[in-house]
Protein backbone atom coordinates (compact mmCIF):
# COMPACT_ATOMS: atom_id res chain seq x y z
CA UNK A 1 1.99 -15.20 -11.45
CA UNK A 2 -0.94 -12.93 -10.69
CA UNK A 3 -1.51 -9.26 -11.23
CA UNK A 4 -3.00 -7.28 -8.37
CA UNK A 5 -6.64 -7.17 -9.45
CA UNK A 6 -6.43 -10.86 -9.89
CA UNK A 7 -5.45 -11.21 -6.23
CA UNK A 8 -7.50 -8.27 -5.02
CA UNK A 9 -10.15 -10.79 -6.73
CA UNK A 10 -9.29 -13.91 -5.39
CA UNK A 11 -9.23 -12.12 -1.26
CA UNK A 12 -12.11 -10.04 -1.97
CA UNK A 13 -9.54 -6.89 -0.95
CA UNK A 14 -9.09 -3.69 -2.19
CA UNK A 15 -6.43 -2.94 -4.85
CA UNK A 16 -5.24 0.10 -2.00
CA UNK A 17 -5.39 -2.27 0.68
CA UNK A 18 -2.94 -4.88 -1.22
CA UNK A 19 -0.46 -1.53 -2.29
CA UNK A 20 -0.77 -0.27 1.10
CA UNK A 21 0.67 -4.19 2.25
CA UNK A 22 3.34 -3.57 0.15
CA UNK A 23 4.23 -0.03 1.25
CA UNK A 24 4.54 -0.89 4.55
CA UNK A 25 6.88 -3.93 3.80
CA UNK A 26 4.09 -7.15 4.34
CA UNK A 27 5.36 -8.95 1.17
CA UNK A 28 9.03 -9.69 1.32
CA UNK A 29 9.58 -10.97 -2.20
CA UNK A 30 7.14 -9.43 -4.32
CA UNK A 31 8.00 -9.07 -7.83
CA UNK A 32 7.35 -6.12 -9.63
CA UNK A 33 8.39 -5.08 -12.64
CA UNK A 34 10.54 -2.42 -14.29
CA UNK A 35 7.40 -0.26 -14.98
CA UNK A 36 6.39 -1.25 -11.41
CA UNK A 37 3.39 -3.79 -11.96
CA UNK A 38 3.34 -5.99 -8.72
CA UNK A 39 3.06 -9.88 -9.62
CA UNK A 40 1.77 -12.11 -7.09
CA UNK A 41 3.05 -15.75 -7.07
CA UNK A 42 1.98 -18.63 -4.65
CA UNK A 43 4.44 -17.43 -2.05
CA UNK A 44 3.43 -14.32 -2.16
CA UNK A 45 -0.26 -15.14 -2.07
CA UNK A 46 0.35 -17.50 1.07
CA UNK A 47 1.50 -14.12 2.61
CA UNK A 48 -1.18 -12.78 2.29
CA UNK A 49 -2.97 -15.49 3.97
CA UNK A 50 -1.52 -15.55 6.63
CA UNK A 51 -1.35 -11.27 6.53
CA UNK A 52 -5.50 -11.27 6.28
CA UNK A 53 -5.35 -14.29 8.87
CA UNK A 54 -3.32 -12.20 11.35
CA UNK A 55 -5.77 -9.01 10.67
CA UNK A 56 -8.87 -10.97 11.16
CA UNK A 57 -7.53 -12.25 14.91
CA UNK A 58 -6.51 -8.24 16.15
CA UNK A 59 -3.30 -7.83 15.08
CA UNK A 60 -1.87 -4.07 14.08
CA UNK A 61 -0.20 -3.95 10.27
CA UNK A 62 3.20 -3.16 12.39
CA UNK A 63 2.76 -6.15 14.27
CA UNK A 64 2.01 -8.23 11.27
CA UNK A 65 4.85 -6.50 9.36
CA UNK A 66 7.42 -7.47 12.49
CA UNK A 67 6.02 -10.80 12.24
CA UNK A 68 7.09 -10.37 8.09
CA UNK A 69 10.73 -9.82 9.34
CA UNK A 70 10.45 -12.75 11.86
CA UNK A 71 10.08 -14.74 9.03
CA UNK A 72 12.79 -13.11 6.27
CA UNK A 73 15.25 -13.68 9.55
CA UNK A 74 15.00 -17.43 9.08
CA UNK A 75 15.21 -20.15 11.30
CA UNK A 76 16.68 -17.66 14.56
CA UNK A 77 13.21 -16.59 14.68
CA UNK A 78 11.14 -19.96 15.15
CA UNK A 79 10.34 -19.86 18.57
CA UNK A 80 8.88 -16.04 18.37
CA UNK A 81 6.87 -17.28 15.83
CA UNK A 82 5.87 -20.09 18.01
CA UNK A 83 4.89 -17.93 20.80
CA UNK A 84 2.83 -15.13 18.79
CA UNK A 85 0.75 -17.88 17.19
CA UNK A 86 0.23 -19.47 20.52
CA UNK A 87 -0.53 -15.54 21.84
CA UNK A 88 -3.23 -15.31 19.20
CA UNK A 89 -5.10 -18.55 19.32
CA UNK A 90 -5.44 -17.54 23.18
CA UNK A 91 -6.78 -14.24 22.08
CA UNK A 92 -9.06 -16.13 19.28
CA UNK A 93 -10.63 -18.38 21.77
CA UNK A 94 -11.02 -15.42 24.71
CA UNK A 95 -13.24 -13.88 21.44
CA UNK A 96 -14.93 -16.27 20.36
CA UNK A 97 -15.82 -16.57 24.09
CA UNK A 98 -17.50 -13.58 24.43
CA UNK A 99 -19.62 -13.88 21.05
CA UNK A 100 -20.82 -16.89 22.12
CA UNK A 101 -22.03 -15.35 25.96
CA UNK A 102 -23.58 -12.54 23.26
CA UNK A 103 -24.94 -14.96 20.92
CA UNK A 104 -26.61 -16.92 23.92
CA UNK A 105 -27.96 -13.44 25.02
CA UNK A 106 -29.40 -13.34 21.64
CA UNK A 107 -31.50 -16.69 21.52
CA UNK A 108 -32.89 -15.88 24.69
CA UNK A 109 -33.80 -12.88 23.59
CA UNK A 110 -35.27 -14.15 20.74
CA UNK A 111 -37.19 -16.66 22.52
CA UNK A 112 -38.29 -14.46 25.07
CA UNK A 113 -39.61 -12.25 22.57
CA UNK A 114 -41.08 -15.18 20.33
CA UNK A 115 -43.41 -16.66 23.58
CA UNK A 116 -44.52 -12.99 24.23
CA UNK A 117 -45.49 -12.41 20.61
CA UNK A 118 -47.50 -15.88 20.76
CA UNK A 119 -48.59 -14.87 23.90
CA UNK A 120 -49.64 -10.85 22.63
CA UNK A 121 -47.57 -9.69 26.34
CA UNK A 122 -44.78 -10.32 28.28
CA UNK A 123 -46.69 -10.12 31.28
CA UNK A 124 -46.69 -14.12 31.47
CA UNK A 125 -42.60 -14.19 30.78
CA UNK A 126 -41.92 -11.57 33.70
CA UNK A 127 -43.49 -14.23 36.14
CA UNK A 128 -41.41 -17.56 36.07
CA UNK A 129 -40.34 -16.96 32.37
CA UNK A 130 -37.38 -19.38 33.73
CA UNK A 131 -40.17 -21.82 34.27
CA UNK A 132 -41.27 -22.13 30.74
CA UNK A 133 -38.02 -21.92 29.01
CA UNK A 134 -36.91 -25.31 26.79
CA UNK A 135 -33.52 -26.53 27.95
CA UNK A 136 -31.38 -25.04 25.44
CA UNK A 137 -32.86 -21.46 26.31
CA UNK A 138 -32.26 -22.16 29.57
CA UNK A 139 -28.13 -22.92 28.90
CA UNK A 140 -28.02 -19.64 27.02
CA UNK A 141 -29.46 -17.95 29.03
CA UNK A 142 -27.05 -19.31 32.31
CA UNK A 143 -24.53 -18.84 30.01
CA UNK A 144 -25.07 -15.24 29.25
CA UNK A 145 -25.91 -14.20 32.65
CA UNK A 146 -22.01 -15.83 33.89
C-alpha cells in the first residue's frame, strides 16, 4: 500500500490532481481509511496508468471516468472498451502525424537557417535553396509542405 505523496511521487502528479481523480470517481476501489487517508495499492496504481495514459492521448476526465465504469461493469463492457482504445490509437497516430509534418518543418528550418549563417545571407538559399539541400532536408521539407 502507498500513501498519496508516495504515488503523487512515483507519477510526478500533484497531490490535488490525484484527490481531484478520486472526487470525480477515477479510482473504483480505493481504500481509505476511517480518518480518510487514501492508500494506493497495485490496482489502484495501474488505474492510474491507464487514467494518465488516457489524459496524455486527449481524453476529458468524464470520458476517462465513463471508461472507469466500463470497467467496474465487468465483462458486458469488453467490446466498448475495445472500440475506445482502437478510437484513441487512431487519434494517437493522426497526432503524432502532425508533429512529425511540424518537426520536419523544423529541420528545414534549421538547416535553412544553418547554410545562411555559414553563408552570412540567405540571399544564396532564396535561389535554388532546393538545389543545395542534403536528402534528408529535402524529405522534410516534402513532407512538411504535403
Amino acid at each position: 500500500m502507498y500513501t498519496i505523496g508516495q504515488v503523487s511521487k512515483m507519477f510526478d502528479l500533484s497531490i490535488s490532481t490525484l484527490r481531484y481523480y478520486d472526487k470525480e470517481g477515477l479510482f473504483q476501489e480505493l481504500n481509505k481509511e476511517p480518518s480518510g487517508i487514501r492508500r494506493f495499492d497495485e490496482q489502484s496504481l495501474e488505474a492510474l496508468r491507464v487514467i494518465e495514459c488516457l489524459k496524455k492521448s486527449g481524453m476529458q476526465i468524464k470520458e476517462i471516468r465513463e471508461f472507469m465504469d466500463w470497467c467496474a461493469q465487468g465483462d458486458s463492457t469488453l467490446e466498448r472498451r475495445k472500440e475506445m482504445f482502437y478510437a484513441q490509437r487512431e487519434n494517437i497516430l493522426k497526432k503524432m502525424n502532425e508533429l512529425q509534418k511540424t518537426l520536419d518543418m523544423v529541420e528545414f528550418k534549421c538547416w535553412y537557417y544553418e547554410t545562411a549563417c555559414k553563408d552570412q545571407t540567405e540571399a544564396k538559399l532564396k535561389k535554388g535553396f532546393e538545389d543545395r539541400m542534403p536528402e534528408e532536408i529535402r524529405k522534410c521539407y516534402q513532407n512538411a509542405h504535403e
